[in-house]
PDB file of N, CA and C in Angstrom:
ATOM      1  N   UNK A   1      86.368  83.659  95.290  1.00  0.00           N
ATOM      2  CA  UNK A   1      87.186  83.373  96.450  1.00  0.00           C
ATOM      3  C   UNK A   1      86.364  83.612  97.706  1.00  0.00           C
ATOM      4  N   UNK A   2      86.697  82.811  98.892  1.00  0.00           N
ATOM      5  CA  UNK A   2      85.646  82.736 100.048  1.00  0.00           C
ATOM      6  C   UNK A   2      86.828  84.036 101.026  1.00  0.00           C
ATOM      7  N   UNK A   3      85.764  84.626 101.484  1.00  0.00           N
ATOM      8  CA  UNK A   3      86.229  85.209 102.747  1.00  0.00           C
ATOM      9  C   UNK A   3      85.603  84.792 104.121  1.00  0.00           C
ATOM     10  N   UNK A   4      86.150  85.496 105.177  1.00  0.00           N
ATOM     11  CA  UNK A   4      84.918  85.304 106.389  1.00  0.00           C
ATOM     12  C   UNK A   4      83.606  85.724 106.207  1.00  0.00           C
ATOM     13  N   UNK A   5      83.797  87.141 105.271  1.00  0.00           N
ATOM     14  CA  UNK A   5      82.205  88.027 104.862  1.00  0.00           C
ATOM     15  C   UNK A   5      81.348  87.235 104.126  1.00  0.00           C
ATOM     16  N   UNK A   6      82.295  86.250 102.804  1.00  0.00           N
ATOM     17  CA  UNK A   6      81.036  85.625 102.163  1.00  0.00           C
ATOM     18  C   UNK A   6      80.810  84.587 103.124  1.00  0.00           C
ATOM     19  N   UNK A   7      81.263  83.741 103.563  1.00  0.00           N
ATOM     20  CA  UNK A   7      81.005  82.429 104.584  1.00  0.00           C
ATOM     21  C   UNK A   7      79.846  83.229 105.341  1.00  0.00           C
ATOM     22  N   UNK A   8      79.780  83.884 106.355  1.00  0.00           N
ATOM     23  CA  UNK A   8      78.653  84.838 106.995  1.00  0.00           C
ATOM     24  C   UNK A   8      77.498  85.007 106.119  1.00  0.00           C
ATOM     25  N   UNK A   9      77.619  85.691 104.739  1.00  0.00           N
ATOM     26  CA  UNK A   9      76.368  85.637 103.673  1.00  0.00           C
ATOM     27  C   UNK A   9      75.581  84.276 103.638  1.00  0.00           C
ATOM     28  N   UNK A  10      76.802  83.313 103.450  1.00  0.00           N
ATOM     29  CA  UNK A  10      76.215  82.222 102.795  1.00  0.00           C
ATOM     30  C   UNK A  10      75.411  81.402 103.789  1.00  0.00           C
ATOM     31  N   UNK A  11      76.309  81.384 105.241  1.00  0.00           N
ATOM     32  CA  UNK A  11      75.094  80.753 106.412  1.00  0.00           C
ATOM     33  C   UNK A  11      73.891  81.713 106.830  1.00  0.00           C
ATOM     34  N   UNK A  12      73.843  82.916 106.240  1.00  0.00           N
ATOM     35  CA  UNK A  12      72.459  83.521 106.603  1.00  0.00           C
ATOM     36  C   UNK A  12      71.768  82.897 105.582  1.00  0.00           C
ATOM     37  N   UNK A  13      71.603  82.837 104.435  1.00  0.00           N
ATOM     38  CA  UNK A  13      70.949  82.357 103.342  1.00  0.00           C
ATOM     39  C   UNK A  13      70.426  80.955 103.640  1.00  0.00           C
ATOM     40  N   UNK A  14      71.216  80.343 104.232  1.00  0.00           N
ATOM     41  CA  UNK A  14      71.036  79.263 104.400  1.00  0.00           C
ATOM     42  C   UNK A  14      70.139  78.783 105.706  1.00  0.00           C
ATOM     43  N   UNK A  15      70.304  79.635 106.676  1.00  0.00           N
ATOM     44  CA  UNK A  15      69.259  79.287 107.833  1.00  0.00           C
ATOM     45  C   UNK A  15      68.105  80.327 108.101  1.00  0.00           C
ATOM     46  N   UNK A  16      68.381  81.546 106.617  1.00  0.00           N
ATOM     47  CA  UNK A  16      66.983  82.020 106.850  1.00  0.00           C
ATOM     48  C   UNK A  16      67.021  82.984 107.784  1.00  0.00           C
ATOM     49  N   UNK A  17      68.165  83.605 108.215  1.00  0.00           N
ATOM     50  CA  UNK A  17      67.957  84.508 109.451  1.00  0.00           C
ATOM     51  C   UNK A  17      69.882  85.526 109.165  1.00  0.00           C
ATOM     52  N   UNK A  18      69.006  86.291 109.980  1.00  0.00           N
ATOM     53  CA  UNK A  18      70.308  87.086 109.912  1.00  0.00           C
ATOM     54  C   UNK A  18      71.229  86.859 111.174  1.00  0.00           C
ATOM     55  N   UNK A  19      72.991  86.776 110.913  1.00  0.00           N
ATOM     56  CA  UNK A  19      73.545  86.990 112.116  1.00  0.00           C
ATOM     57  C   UNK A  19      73.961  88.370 113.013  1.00  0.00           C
ATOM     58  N   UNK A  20      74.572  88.087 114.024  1.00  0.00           N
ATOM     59  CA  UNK A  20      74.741  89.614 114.115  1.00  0.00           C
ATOM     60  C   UNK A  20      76.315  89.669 114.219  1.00  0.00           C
ATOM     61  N   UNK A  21      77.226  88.756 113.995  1.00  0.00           N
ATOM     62  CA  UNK A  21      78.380  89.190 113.359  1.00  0.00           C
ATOM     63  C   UNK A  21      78.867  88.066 111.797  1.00  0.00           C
ATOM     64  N   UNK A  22      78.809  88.207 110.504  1.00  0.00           N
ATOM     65  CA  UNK A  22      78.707  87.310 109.774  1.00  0.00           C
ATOM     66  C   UNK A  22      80.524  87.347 109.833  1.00  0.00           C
ATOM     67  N   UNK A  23      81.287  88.159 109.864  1.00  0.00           N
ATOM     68  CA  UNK A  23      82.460  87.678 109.308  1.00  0.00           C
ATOM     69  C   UNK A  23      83.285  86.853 111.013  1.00  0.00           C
ATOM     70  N   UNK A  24      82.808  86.776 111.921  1.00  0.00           N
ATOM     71  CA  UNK A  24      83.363  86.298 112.988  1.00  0.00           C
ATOM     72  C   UNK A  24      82.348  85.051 112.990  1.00  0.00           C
ATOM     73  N   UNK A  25      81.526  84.848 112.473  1.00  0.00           N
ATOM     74  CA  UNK A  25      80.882  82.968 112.305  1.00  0.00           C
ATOM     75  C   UNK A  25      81.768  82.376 110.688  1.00  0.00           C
ATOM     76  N   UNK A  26      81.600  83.311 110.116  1.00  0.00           N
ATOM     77  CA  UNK A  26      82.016  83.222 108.870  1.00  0.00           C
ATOM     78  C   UNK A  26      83.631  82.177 109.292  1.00  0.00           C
ATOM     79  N   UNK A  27      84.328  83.098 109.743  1.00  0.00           N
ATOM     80  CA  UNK A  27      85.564  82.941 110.134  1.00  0.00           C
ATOM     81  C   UNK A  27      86.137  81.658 110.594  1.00  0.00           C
ATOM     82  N   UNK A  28      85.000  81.557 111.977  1.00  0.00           N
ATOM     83  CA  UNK A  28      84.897  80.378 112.815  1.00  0.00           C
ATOM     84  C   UNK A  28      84.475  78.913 111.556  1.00  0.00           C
ATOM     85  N   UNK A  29      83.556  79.110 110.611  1.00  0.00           N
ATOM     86  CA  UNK A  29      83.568  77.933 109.755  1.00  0.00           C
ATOM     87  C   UNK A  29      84.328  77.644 109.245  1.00  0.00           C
ATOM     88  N   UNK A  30      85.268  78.980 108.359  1.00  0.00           N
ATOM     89  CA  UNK A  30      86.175  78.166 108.094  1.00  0.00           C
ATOM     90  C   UNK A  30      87.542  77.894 108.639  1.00  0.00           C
ATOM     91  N   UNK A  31      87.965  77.748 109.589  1.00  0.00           N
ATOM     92  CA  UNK A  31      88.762  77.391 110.516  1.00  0.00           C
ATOM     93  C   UNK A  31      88.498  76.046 110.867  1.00  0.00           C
ATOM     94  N   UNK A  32      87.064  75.978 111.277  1.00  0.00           N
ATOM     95  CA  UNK A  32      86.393  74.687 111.671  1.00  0.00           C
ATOM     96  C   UNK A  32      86.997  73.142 110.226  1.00  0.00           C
ATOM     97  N   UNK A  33      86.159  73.954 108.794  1.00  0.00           N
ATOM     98  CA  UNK A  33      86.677  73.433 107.779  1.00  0.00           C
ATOM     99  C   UNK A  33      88.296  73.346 107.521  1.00  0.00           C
ATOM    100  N   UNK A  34      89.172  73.468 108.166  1.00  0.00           N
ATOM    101  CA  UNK A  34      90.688  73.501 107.892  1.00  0.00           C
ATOM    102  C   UNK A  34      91.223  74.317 106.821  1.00  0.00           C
ATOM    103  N   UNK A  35      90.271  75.272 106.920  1.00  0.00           N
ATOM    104  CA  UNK A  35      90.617  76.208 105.700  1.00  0.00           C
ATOM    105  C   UNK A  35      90.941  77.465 106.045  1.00  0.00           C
ATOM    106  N   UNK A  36      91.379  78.766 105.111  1.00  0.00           N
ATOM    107  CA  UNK A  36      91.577  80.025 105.888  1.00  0.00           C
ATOM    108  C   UNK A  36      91.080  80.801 104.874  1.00  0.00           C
ATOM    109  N   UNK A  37      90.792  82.444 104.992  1.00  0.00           N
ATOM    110  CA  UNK A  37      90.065  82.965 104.093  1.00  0.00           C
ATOM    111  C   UNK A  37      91.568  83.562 102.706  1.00  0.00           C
ATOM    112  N   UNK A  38      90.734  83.077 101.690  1.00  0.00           N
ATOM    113  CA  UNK A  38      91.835  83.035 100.420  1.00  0.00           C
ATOM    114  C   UNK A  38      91.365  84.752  99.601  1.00  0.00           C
ATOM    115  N   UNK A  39      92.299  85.712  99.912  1.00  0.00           N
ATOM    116  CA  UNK A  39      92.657  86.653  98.825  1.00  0.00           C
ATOM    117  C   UNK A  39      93.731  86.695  97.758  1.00  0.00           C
ATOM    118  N   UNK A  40      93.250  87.064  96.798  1.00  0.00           N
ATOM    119  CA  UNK A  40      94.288  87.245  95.726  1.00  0.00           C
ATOM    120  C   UNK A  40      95.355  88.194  96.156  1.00  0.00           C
ATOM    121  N   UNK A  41      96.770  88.116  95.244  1.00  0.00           N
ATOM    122  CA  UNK A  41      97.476  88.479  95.705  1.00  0.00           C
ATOM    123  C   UNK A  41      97.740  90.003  95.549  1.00  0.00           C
ATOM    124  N   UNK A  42      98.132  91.119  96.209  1.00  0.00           N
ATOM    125  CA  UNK A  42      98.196  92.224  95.976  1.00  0.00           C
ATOM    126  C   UNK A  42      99.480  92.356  94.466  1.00  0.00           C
ATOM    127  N   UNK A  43      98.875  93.525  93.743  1.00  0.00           N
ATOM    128  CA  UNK A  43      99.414  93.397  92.454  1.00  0.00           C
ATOM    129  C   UNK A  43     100.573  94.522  92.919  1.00  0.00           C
ATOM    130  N   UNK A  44     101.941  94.579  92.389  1.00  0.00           N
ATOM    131  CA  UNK A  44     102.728  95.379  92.496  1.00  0.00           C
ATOM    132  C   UNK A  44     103.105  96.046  90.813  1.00  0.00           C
ATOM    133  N   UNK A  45     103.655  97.040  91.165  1.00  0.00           N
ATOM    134  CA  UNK A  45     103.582  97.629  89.638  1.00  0.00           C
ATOM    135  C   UNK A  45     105.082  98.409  89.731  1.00  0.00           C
ATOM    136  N   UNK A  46     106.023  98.247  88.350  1.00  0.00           N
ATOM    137  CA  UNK A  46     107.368  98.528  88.029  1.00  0.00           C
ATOM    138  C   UNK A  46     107.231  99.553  88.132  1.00  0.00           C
ATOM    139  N   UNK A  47     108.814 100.162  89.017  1.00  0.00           N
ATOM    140  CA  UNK A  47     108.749 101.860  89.147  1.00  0.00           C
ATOM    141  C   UNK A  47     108.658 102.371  88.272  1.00  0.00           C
ATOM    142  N   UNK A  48     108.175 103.896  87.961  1.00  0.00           N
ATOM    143  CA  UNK A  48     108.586 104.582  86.814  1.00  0.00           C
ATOM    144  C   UNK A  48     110.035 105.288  86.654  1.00  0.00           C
ATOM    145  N   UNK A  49     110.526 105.489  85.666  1.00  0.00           N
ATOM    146  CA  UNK A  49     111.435 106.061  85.082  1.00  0.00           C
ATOM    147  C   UNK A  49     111.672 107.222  86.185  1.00  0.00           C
ATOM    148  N   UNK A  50     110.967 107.282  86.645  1.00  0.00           N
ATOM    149  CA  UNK A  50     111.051 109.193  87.582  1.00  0.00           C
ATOM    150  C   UNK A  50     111.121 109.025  89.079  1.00  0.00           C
ATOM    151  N   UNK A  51     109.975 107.774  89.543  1.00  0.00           N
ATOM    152  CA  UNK A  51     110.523 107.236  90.600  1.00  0.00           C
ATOM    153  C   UNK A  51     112.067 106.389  91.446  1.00  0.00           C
ATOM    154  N   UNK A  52     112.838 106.014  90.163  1.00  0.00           N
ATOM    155  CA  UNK A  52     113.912 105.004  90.613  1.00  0.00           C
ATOM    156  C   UNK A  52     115.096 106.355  90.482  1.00  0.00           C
ATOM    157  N   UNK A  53     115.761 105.827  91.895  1.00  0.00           N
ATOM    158  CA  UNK A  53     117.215 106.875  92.193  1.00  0.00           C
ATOM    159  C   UNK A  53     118.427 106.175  91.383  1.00  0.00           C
ATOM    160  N   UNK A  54     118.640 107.456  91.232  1.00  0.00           N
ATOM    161  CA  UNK A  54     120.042 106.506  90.149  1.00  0.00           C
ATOM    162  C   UNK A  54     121.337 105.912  91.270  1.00  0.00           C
ATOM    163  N   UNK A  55     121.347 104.713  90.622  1.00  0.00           N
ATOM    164  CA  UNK A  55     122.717 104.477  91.249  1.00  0.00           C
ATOM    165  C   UNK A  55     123.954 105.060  91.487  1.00  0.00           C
ATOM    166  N   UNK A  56     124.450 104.471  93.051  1.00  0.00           N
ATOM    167  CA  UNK A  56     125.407 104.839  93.317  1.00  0.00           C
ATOM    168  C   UNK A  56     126.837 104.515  92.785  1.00  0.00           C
ATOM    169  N   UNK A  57     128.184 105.328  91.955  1.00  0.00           N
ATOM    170  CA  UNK A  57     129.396 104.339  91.543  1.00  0.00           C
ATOM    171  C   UNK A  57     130.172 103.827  92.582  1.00  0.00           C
ATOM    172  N   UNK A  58     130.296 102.980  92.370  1.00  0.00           N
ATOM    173  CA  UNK A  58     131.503 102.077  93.571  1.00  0.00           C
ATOM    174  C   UNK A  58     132.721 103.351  93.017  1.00  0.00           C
ATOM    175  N   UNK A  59     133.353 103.402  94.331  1.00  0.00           N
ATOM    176  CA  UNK A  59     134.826 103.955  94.233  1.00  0.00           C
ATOM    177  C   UNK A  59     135.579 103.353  94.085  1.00  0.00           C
ATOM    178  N   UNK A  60     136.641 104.057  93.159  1.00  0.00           N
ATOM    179  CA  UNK A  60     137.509 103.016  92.338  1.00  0.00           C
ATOM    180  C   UNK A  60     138.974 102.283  93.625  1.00  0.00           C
ATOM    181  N   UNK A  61     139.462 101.118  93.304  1.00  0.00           N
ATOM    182  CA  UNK A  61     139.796 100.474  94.524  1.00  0.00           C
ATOM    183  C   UNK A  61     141.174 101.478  94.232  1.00  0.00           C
ATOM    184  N   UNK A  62     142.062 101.368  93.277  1.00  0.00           N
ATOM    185  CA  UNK A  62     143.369 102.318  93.454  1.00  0.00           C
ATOM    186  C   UNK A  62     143.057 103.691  93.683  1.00  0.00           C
ATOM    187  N   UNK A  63     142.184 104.068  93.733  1.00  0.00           N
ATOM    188  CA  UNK A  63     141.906 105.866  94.463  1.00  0.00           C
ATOM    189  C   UNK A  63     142.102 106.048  96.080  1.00  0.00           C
ATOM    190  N   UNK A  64     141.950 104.274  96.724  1.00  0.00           N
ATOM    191  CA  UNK A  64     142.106 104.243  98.185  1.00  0.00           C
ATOM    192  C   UNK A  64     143.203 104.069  98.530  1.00  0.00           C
ATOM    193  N   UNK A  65     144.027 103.679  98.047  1.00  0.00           N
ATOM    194  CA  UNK A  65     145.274 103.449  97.645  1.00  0.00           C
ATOM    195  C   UNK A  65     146.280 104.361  97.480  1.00  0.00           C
ATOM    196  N   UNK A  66     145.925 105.586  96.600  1.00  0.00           N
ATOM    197  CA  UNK A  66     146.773 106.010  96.133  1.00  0.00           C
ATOM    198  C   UNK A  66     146.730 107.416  97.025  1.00  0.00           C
ATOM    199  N   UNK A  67     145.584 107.439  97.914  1.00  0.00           N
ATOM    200  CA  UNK A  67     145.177 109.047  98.446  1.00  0.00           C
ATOM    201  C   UNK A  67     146.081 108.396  99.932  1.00  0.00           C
ATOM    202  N   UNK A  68     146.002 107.137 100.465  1.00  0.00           N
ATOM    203  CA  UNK A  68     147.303 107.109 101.590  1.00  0.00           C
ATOM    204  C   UNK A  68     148.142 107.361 101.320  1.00  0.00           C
ATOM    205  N   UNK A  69     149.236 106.995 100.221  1.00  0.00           N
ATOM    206  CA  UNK A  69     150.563 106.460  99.519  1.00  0.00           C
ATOM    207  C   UNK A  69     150.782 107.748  98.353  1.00  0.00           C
ATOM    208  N   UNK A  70     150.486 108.896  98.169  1.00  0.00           N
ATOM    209  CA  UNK A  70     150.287 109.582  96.440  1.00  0.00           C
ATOM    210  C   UNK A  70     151.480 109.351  96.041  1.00  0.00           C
ATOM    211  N   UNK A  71     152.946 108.983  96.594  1.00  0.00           N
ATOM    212  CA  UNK A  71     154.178 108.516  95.276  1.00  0.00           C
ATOM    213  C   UNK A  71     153.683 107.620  95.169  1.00  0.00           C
ATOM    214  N   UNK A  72     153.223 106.441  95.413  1.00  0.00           N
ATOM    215  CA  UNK A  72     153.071 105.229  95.358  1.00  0.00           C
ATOM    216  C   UNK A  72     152.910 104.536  94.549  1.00  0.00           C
ATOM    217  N   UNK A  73     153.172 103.813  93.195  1.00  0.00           N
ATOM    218  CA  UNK A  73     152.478 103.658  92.328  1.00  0.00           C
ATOM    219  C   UNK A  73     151.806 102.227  92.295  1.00  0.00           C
ATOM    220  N   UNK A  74     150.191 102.361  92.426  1.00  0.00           N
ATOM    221  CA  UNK A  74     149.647 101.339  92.518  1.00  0.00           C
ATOM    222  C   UNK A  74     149.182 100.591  91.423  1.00  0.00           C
ATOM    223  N   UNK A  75     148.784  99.436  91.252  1.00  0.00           N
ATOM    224  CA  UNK A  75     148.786  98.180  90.340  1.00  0.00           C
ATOM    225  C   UNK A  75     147.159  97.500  90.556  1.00  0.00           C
ATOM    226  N   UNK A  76     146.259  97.728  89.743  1.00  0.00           N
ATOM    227  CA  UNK A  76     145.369  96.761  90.096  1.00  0.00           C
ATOM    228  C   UNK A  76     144.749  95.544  89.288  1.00  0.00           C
ATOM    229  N   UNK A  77     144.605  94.528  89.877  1.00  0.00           N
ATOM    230  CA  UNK A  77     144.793  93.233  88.846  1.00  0.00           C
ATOM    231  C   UNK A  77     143.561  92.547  89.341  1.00  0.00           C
ATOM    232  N   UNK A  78     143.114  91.728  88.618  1.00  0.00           N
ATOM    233  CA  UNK A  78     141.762  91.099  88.209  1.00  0.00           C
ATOM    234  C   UNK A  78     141.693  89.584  87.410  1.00  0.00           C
ATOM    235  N   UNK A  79     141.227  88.479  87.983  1.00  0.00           N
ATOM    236  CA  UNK A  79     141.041  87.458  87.398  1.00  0.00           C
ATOM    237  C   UNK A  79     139.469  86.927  87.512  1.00  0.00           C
ATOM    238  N   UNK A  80     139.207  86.388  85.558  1.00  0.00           N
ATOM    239  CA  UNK A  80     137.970  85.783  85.929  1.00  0.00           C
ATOM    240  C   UNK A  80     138.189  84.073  86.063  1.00  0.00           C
ATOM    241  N   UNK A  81     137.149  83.460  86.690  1.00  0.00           N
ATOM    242  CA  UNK A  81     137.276  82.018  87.042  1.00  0.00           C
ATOM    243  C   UNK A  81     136.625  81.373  86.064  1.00  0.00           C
TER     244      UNK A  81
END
């Protein structure tokens, strides 16, 4: 994969001389070329077992219900589509 640093290597090699900034000519070529400098992608890695917080429980919907109202007797109903 090209960076600005190798682009800089590769035009010193090539004209025989050293620059005195390779990754800011580097850079400038390939920009010039319509290109941009290509890194791979940073790797991410699955939490461990020790790192992940345990979830939080949803509160149950008739507990909100029933702590305004306590004679109240509430009903809770559910349809799937």
């Amino acid at each position: 994969m090209w960076n600005s640093r190798k682009v800089g290597e590769w035009i010193e090699r090539q004209i025989g001389r050293e620059l005195n900034n390779k990754k800011q000519r580097g850079w400038e070529y390939l920009k010039r070329m319509g290109r941009s400098p290509q890194v791979p992608r940073p790797i991410t890695h699955p939490p461990t077992n020790a790192s992940r917080r345990p979830l939080k429980e949803a509160p149950d919907e008739g507990d909100e219900a029933q702590g305004s109202h306590p004679t109240a007797k509430a009903e809770l109903w559910c349809e799937d589509e």
